[in-house]
C-alpha atoms as a PDB file:
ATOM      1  CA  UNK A   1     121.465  77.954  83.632  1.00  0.00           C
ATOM      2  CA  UNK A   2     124.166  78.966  85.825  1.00  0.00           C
ATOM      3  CA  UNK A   3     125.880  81.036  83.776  1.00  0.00           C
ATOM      4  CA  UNK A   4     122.970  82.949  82.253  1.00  0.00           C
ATOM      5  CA  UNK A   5     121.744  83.272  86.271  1.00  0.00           C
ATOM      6  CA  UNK A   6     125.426  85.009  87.178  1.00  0.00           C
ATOM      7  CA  UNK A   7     124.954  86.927  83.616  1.00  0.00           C
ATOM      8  CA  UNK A   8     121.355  88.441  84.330  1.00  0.00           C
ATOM      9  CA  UNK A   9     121.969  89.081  88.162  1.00  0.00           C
ATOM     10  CA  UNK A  10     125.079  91.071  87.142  1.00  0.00           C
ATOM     11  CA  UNK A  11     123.154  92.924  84.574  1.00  0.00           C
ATOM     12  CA  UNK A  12     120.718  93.491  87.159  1.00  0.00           C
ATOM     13  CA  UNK A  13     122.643  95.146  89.706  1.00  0.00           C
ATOM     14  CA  UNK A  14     125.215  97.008  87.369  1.00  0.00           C
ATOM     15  CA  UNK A  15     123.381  97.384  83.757  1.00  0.00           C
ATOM     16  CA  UNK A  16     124.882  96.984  80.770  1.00  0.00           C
ATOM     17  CA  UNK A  17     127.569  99.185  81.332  1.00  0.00           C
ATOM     18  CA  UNK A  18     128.479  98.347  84.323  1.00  0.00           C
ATOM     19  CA  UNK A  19     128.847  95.013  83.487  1.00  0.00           C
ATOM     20  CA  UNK A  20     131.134  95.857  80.483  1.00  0.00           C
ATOM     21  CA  UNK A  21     133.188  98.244  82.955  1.00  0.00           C
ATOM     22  CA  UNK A  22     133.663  95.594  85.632  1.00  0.00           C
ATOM     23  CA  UNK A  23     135.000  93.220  82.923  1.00  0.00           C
ATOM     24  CA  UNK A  24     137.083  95.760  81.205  1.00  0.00           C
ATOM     25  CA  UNK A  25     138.874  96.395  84.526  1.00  0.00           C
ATOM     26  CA  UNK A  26     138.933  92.950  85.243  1.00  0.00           C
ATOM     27  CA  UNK A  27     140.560  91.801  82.150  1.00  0.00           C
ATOM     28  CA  UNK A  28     143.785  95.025  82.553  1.00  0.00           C
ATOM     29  CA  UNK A  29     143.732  94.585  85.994  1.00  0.00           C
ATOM     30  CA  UNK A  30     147.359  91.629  85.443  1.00  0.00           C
ATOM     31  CA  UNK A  31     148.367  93.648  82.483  1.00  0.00           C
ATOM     32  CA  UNK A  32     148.974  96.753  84.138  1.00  0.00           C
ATOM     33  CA  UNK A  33     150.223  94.870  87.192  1.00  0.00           C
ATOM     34  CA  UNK A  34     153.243  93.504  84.987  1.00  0.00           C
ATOM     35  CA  UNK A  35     153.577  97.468  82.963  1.00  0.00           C
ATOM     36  CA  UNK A  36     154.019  98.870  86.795  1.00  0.00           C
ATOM     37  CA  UNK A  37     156.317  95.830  87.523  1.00  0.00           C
ATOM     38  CA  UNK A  38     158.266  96.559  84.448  1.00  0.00           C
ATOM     39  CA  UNK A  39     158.610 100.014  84.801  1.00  0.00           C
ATOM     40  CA  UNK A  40     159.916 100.193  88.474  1.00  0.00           C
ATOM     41  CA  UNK A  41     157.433  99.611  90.171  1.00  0.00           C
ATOM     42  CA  UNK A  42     157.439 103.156  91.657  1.00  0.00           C
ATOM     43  CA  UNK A  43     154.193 106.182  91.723  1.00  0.00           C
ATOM     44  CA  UNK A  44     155.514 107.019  88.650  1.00  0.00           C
ATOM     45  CA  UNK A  45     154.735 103.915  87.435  1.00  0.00           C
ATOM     46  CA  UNK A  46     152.069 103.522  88.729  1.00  0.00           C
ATOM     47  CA  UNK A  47     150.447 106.706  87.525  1.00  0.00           C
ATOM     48  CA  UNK A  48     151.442 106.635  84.323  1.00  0.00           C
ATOM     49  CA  UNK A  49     150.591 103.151  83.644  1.00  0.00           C
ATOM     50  CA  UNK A  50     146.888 103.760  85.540  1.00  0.00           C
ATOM     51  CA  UNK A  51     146.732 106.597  82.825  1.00  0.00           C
ATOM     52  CA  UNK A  52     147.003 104.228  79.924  1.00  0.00           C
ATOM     53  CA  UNK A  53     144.173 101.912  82.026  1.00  0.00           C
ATOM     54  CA  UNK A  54     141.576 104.399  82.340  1.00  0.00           C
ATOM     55  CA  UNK A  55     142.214 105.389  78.879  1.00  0.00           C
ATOM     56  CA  UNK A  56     141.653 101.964  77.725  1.00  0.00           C
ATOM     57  CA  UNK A  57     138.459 101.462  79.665  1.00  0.00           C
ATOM     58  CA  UNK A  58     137.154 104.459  78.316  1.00  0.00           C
ATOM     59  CA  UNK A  59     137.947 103.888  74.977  1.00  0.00           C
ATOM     60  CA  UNK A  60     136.080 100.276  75.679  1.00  0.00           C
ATOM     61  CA  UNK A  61     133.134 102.182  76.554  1.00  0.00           C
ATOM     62  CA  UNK A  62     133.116 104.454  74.051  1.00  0.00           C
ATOM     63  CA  UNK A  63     132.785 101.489  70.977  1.00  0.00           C
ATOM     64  CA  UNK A  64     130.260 100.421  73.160  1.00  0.00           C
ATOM     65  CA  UNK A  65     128.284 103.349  73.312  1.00  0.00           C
ATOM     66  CA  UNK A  66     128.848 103.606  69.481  1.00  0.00           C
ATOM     67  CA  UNK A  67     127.875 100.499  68.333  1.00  0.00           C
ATOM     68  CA  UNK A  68     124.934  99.940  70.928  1.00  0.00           C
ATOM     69  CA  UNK A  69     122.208 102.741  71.119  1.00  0.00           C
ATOM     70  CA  UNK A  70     121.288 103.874  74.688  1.00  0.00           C
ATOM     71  CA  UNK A  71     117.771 102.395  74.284  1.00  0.00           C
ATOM     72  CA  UNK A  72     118.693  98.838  73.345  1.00  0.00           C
ATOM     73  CA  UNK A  73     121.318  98.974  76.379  1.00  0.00           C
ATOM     74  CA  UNK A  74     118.571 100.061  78.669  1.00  0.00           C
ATOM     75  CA  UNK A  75     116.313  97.436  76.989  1.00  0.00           C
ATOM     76  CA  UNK A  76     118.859  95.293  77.504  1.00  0.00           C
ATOM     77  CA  UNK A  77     118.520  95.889  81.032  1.00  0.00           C
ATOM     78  CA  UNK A  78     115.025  95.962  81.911  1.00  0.00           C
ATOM     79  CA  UNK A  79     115.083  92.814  80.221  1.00  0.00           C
ATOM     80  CA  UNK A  80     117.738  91.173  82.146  1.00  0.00           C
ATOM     81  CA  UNK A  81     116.420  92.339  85.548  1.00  0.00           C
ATOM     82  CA  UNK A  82     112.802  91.441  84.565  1.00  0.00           C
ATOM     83  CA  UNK A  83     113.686  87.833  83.575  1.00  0.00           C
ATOM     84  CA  UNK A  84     115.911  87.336  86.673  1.00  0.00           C
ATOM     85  CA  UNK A  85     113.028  88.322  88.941  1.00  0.00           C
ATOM     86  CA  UNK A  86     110.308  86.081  86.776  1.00  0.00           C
ATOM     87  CA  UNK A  87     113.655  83.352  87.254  1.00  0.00           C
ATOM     88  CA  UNK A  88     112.957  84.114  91.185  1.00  0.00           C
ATOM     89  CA  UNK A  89     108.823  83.871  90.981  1.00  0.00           C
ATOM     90  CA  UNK A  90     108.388  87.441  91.524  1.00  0.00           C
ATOM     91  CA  UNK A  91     105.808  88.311  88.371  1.00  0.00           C
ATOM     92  CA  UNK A  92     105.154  92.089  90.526  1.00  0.00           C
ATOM     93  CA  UNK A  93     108.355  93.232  90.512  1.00  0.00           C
ATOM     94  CA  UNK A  94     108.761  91.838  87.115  1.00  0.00           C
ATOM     95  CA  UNK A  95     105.661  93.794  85.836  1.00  0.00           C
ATOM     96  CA  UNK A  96     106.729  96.939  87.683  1.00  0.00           C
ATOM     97  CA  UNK A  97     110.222  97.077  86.248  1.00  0.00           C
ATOM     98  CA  UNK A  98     109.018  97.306  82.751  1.00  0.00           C
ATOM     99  CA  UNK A  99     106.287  99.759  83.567  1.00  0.00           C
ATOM    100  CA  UNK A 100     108.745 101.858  85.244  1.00  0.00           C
ATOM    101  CA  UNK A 101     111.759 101.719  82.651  1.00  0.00           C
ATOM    102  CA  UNK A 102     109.502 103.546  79.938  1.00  0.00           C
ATOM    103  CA  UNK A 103     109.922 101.235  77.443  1.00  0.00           C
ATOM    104  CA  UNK A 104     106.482 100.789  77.142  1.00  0.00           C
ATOM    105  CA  UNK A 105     105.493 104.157  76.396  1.00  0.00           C
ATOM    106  CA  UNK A 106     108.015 104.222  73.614  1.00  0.00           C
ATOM    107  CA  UNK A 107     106.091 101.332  72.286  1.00  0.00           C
ATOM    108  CA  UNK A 108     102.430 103.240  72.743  1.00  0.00           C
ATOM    109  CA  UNK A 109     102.615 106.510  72.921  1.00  0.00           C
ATOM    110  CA  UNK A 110     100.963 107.554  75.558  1.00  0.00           C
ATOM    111  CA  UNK A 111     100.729 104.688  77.761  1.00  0.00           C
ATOM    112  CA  UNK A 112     103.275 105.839  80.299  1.00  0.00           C
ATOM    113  CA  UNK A 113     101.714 109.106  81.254  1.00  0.00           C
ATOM    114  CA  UNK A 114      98.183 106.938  81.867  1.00  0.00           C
ATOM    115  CA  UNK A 115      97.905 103.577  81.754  1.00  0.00           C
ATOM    116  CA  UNK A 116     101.034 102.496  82.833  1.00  0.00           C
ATOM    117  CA  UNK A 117     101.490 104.944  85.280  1.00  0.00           C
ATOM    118  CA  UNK A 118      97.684 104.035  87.143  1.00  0.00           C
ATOM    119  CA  UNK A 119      99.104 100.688  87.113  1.00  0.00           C
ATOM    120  CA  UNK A 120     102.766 101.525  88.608  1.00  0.00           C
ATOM    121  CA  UNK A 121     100.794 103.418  91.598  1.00  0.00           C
ATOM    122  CA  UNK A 122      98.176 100.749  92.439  1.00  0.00           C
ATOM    123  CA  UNK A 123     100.710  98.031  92.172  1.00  0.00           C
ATOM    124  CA  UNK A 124     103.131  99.237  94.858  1.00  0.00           C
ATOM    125  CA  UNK A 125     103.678  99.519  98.001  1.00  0.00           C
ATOM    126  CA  UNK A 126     103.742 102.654 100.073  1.00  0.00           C
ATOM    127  CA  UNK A 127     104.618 103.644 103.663  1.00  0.00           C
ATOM    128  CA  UNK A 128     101.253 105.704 103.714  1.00  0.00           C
ATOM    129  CA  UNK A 129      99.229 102.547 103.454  1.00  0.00           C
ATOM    130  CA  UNK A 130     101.270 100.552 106.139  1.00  0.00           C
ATOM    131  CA  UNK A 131     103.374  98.871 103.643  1.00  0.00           C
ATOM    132  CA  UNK A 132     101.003  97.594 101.552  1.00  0.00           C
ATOM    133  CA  UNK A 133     100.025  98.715  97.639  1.00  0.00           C
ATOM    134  CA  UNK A 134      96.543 100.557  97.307  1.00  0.00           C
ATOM    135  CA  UNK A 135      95.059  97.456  95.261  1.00  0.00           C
ATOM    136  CA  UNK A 136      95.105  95.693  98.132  1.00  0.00           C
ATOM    137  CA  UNK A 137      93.876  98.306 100.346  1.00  0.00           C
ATOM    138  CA  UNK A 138      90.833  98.379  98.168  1.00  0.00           C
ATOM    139  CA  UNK A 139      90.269  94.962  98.307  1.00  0.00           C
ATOM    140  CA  UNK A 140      90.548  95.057 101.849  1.00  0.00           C
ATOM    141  CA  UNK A 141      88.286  98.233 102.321  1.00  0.00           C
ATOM    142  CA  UNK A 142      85.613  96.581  99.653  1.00  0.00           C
ATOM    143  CA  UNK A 143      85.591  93.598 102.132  1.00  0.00           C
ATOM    144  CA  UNK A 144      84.684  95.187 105.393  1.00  0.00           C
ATOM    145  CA  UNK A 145      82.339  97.264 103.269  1.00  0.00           C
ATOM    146  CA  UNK A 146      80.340  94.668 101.839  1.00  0.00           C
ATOM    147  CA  UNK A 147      80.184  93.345 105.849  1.00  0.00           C
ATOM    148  CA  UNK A 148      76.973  94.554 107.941  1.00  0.00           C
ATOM    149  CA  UNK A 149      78.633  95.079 111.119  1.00  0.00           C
ATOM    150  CA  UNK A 150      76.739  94.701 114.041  1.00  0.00           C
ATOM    151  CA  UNK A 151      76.140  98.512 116.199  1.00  0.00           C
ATOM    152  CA  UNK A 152      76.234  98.336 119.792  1.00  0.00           C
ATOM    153  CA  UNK A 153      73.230 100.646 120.072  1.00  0.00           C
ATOM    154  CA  UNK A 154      70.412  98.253 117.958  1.00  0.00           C
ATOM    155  CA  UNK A 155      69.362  95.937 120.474  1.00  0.00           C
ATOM    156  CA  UNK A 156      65.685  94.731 121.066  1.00  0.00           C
ATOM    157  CA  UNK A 157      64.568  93.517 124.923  1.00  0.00           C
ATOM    158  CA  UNK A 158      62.044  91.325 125.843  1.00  0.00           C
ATOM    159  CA  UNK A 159      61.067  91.097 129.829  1.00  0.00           C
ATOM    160  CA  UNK A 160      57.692  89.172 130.141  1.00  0.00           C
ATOM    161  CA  UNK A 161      56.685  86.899 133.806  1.00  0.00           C
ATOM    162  CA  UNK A 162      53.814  85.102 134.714  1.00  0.00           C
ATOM    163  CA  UNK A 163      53.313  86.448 137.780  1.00  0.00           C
ATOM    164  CA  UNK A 164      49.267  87.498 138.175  1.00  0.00           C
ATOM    165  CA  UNK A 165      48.996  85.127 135.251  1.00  0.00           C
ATOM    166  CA  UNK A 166      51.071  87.588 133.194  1.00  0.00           C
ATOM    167  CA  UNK A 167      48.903  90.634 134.121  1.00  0.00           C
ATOM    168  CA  UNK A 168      51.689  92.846 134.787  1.00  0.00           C
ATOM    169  CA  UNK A 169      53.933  92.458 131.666  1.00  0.00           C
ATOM    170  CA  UNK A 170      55.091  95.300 129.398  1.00  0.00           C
ATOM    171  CA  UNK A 171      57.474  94.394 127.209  1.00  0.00           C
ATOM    172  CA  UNK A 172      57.210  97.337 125.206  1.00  0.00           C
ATOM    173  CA  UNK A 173      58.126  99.913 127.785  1.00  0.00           C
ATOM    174  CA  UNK A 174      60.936  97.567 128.877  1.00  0.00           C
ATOM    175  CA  UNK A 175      62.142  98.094 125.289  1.00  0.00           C
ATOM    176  CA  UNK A 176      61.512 101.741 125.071  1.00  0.00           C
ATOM    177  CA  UNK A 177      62.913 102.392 128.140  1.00  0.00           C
ATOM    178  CA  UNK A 178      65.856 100.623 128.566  1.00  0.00           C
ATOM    179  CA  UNK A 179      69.393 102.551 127.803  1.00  0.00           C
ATOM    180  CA  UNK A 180      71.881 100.081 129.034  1.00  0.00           C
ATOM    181  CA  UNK A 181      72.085  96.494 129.040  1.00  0.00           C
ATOM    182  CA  UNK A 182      75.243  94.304 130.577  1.00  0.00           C
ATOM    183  CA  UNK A 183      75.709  90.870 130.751  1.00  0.00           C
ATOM    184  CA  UNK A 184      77.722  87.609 130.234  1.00  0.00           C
ATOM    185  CA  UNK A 185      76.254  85.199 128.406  1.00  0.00           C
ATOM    186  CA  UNK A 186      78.744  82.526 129.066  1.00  0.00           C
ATOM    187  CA  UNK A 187      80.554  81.760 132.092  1.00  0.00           C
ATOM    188  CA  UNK A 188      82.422  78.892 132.294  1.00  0.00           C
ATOM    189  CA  UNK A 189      84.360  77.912 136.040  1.00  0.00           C
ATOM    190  CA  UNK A 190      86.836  75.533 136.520  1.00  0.00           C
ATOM    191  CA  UNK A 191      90.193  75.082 138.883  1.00  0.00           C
ATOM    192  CA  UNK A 192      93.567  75.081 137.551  1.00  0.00           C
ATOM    193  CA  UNK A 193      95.629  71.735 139.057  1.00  0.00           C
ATOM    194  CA  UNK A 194      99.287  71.509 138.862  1.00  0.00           C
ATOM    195  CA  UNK A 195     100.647  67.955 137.917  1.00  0.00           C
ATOM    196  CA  UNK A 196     104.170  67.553 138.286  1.00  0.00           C
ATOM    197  CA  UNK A 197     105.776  70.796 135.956  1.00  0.00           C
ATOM    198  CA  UNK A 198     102.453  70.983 134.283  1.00  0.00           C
ATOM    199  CA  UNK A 199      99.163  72.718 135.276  1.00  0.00           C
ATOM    200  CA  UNK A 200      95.883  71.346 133.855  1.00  0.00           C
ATOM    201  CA  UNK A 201      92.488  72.921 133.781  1.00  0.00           C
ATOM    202  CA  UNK A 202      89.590  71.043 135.514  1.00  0.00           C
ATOM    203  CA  UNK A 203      86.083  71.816 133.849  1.00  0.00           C
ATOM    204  CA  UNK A 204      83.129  72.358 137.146  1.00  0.00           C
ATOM    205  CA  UNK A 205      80.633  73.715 134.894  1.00  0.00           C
ATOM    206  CA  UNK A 206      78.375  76.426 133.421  1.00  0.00           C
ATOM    207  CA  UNK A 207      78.058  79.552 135.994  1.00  0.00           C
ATOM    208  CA  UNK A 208      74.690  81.768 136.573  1.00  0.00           C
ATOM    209  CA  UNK A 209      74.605  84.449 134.259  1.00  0.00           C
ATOM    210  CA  UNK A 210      73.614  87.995 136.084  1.00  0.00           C
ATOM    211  CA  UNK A 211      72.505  90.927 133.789  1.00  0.00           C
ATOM    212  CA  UNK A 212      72.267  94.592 134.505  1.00  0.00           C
ATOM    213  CA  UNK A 213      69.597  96.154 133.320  1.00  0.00           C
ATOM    214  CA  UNK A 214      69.556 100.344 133.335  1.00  0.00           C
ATOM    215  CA  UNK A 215      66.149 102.023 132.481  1.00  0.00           C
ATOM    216  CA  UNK A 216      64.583 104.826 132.508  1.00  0.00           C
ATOM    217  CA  UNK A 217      61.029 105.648 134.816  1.00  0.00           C
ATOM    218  CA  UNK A 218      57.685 107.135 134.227  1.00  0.00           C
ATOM    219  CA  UNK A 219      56.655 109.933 136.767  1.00  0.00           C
ATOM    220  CA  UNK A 220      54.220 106.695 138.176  1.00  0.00           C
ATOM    221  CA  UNK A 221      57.174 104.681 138.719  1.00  0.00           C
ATOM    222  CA  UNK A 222      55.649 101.710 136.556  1.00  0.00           C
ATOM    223  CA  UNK A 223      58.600 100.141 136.634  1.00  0.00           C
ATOM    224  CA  UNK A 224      59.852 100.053 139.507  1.00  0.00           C
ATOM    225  CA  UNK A 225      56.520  98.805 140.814  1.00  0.00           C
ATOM    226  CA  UNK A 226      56.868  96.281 138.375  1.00  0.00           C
ATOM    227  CA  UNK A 227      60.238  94.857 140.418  1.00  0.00           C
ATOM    228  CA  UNK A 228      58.722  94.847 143.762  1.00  0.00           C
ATOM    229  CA  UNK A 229      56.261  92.696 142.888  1.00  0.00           C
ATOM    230  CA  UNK A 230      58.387  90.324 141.298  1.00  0.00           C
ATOM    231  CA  UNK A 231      60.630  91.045 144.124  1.00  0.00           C
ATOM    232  CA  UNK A 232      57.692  90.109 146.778  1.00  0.00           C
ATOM    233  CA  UNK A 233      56.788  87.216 145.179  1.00  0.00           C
ATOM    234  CA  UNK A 234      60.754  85.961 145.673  1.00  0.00           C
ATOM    235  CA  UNK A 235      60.524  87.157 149.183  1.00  0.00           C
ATOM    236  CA  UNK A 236      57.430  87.339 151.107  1.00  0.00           C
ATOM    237  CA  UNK A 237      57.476  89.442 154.144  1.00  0.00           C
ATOM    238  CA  UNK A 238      56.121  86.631 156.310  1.00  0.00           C
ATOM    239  CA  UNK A 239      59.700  85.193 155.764  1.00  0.00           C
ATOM    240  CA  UNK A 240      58.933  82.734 153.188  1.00  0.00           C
ATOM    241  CA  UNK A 241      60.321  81.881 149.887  1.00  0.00           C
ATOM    242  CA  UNK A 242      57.886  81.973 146.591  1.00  0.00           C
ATOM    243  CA  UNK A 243      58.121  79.212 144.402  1.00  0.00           C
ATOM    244  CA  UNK A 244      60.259  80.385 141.054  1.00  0.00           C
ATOM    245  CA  UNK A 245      56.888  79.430 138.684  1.00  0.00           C
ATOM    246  CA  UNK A 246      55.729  82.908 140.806  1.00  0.00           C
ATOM    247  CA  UNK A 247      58.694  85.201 140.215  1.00  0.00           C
ATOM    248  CA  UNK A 248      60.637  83.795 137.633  1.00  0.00           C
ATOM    249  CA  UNK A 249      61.410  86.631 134.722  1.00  0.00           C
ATOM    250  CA  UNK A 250      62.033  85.876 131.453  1.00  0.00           C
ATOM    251  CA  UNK A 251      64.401  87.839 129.549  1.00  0.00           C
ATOM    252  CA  UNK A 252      65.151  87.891 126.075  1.00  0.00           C
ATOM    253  CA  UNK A 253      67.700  90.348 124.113  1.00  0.00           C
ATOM    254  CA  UNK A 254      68.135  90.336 120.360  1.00  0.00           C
ATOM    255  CA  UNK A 255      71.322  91.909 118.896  1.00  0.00           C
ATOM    256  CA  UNK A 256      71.651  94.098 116.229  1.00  0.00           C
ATOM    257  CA  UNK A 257      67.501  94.376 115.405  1.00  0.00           C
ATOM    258  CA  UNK A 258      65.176  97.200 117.349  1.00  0.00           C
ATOM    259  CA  UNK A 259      62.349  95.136 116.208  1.00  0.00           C
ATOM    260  CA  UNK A 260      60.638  91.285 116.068  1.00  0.00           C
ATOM    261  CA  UNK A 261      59.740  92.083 112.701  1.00  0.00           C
ATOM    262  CA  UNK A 262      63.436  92.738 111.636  1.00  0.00           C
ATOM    263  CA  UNK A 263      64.961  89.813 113.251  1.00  0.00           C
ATOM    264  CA  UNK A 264      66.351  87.819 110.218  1.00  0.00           C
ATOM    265  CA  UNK A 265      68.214  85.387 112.431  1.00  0.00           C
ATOM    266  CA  UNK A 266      70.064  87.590 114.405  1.00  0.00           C
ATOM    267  CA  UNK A 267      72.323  86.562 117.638  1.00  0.00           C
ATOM    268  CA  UNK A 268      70.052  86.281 120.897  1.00  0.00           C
ATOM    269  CA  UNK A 269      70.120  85.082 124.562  1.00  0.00           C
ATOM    270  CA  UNK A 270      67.130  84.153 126.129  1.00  0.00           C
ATOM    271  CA  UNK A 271      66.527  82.870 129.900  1.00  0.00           C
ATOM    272  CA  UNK A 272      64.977  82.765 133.391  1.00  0.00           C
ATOM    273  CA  UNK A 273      65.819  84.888 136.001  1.00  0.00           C
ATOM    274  CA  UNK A 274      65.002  86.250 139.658  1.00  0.00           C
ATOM    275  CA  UNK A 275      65.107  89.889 140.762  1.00  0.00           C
ATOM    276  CA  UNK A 276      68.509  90.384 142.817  1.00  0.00           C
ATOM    277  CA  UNK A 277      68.141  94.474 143.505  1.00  0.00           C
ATOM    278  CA  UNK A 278      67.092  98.191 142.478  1.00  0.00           C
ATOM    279  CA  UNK A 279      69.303 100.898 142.480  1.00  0.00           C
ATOM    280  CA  UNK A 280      67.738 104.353 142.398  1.00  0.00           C
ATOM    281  CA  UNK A 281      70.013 107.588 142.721  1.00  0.00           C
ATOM    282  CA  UNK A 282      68.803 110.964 142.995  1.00  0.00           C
ATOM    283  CA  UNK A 283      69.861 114.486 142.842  1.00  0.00           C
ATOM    284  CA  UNK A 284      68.927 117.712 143.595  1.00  0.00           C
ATOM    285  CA  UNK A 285      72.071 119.128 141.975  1.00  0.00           C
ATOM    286  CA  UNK A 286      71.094 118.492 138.239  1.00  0.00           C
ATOM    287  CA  UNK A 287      67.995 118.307 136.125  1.00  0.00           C
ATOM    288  CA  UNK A 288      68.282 115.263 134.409  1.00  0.00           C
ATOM    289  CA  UNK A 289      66.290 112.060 133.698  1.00  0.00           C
ATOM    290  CA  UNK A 290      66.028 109.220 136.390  1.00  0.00           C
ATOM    291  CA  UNK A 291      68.104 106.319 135.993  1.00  0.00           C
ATOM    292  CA  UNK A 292      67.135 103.118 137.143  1.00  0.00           C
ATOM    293  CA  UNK A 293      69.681 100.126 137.753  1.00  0.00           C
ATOM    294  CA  UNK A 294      67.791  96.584 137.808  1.00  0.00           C
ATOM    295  CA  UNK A 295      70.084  93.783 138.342  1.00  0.00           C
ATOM    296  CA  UNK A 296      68.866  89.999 137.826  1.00  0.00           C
ATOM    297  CA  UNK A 297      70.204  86.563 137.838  1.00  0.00           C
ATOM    298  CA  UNK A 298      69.846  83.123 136.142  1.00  0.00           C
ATOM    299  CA  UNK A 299      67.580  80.563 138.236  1.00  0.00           C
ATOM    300  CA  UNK A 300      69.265  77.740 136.496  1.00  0.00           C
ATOM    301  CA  UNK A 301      71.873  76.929 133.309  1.00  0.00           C
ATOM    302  CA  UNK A 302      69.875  73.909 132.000  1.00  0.00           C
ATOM    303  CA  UNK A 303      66.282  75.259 131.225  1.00  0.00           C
ATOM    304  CA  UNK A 304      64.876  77.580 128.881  1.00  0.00           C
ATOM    305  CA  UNK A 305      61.808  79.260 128.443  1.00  0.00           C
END
């Protein structure tokens, strides 16, 4: 197997020809070094015997062309380099070395100019794709394609309390009027500790979450009506503290669904809260809606509603 490996890599890289030209200069290479020595030794020695060399080379290649048709040395070829790179595990390049020699369209006419050539192009690679062939660009465009990718802008919110035994709830103008929702759902804190060269991370536990809430207002300002009660039940103005059974919000968003009806098992976070603050800006400089800014936090991280 070694020999036939140096055999088909050199028919690889030089062809047929090649291959026969390297030899045939190999093999008058120490003959004409002993005509030059014989004759002198000088450049006109040297010419005259590199005369009768290339003469001889061509007259090598010459029977060869004679006696071998051009299509069975480029068979030849294709052959070689195909079975070298099948030799190597490389089936593609394999593949695309026959498609590209031609051979097969002498075989069936008219397989290079469609088949073959469909095949050559969706095979390989190209710089245009980022270096990889278009089959696989497909395939990777068919799999984000068959994905339903969640949209930032489909989001249903819940905000319901039981404060005057849940008289003042409205969930749906919550959810019609909210624009812009921020929040982390997970916080995790801990304290980094070096030990010796090392630094290890110590775990303290789950953090509050706080969510930012941004809404829009009715000319009756039901909403922000809605937060100072909530926000006086948190915070009497005798200087007393409401019990959180009296203020506590619940607040429920649903990714990726506008509706309760269209929820089929979509991500959500749902949890207590307490009003924190309002902020209201306005303008006389532009005519635009208002934009409330409601920001709450989490009354605990091991209950939920």
């Amino acid at each position: 197997m070694s020999l036939y490996n140096n055999i088909a890599e050199s028919l690889s890289s030089s062809g047929l020809l090649g291959s026969i030209r390297s030899g045939l200069n190999a093999a008058l290479g120490g003959v004409t070094d002993s005509a030059t020595q014989a004759l002198g030794g000088g450049k006109l020695a040297q010419t005259v015997v590199g005369m009768g060399k290339s003469a001889a080379v061509n007259a090598g290649m010459n029977a060869v062309n004679k006696h071998i048709p051009i299509q069975a040395q480029r068979a030849i070829n294709v052959g070689a380099g195909a079975v070298g790179d099948l030799m190597n595990g490389d089936w593609n390049s394999a593949g695309l070395r026959v498609l590209d020699s031609g051979l097969l369209n002498e075989l069936l006419p008219g397989f290079g100019g469609g088949v073959a050539s469909q095949v050559a192009y969706w095979g390989a690679a190209t710089p245009l794709l980022g270096g990889i062939s278009p089959s696989e660009a497909k395939r990777i465009y068919d799999q984000v394609r068959d994905e339903r990718l969640a949209k930032k802008n489909l989001w249903l919110l819940e905000v319901t309390s039981r404060l005057g035994g849940g008289g003042m709830n409205m969930p749906d103008r919550f959810n019609l009027f909210a624009t812009e929702v921020e929040y982390a759902p997970f916080i995790v804190a801990g304290d980094k500790h070096r030990v010796g060269g090392a630094v290890i991370d110590a775990v303290q536990g789950a953090e509050p979450v706080e969510l930012r809430m941004t809404t829009l207002d009715d000319q009756a300002g039901s909403l922000k009506k809605w937060f100072a009660a909530h926000h006086g039940a948190a915070t009497p103005r005798d200087g007393t503290v409401g019990v959180p059974d009296s203020f506590a919000i619940t607040i429920r968003v649903v990714h990726s669904f506008i509706t309760a009806e269209s929820n089929r098992g979509g991500y959500e976070d749902i949890g207590l809260f307490r009003p924190v603050n309002l902020d209201v800006s306005l303008s006389r400089r532009e005519d635009g809606l208002q934009e409330v800014q409601m920001t709450f936090s989490q009354l605990d991280t091991f209950m939920r509603p």
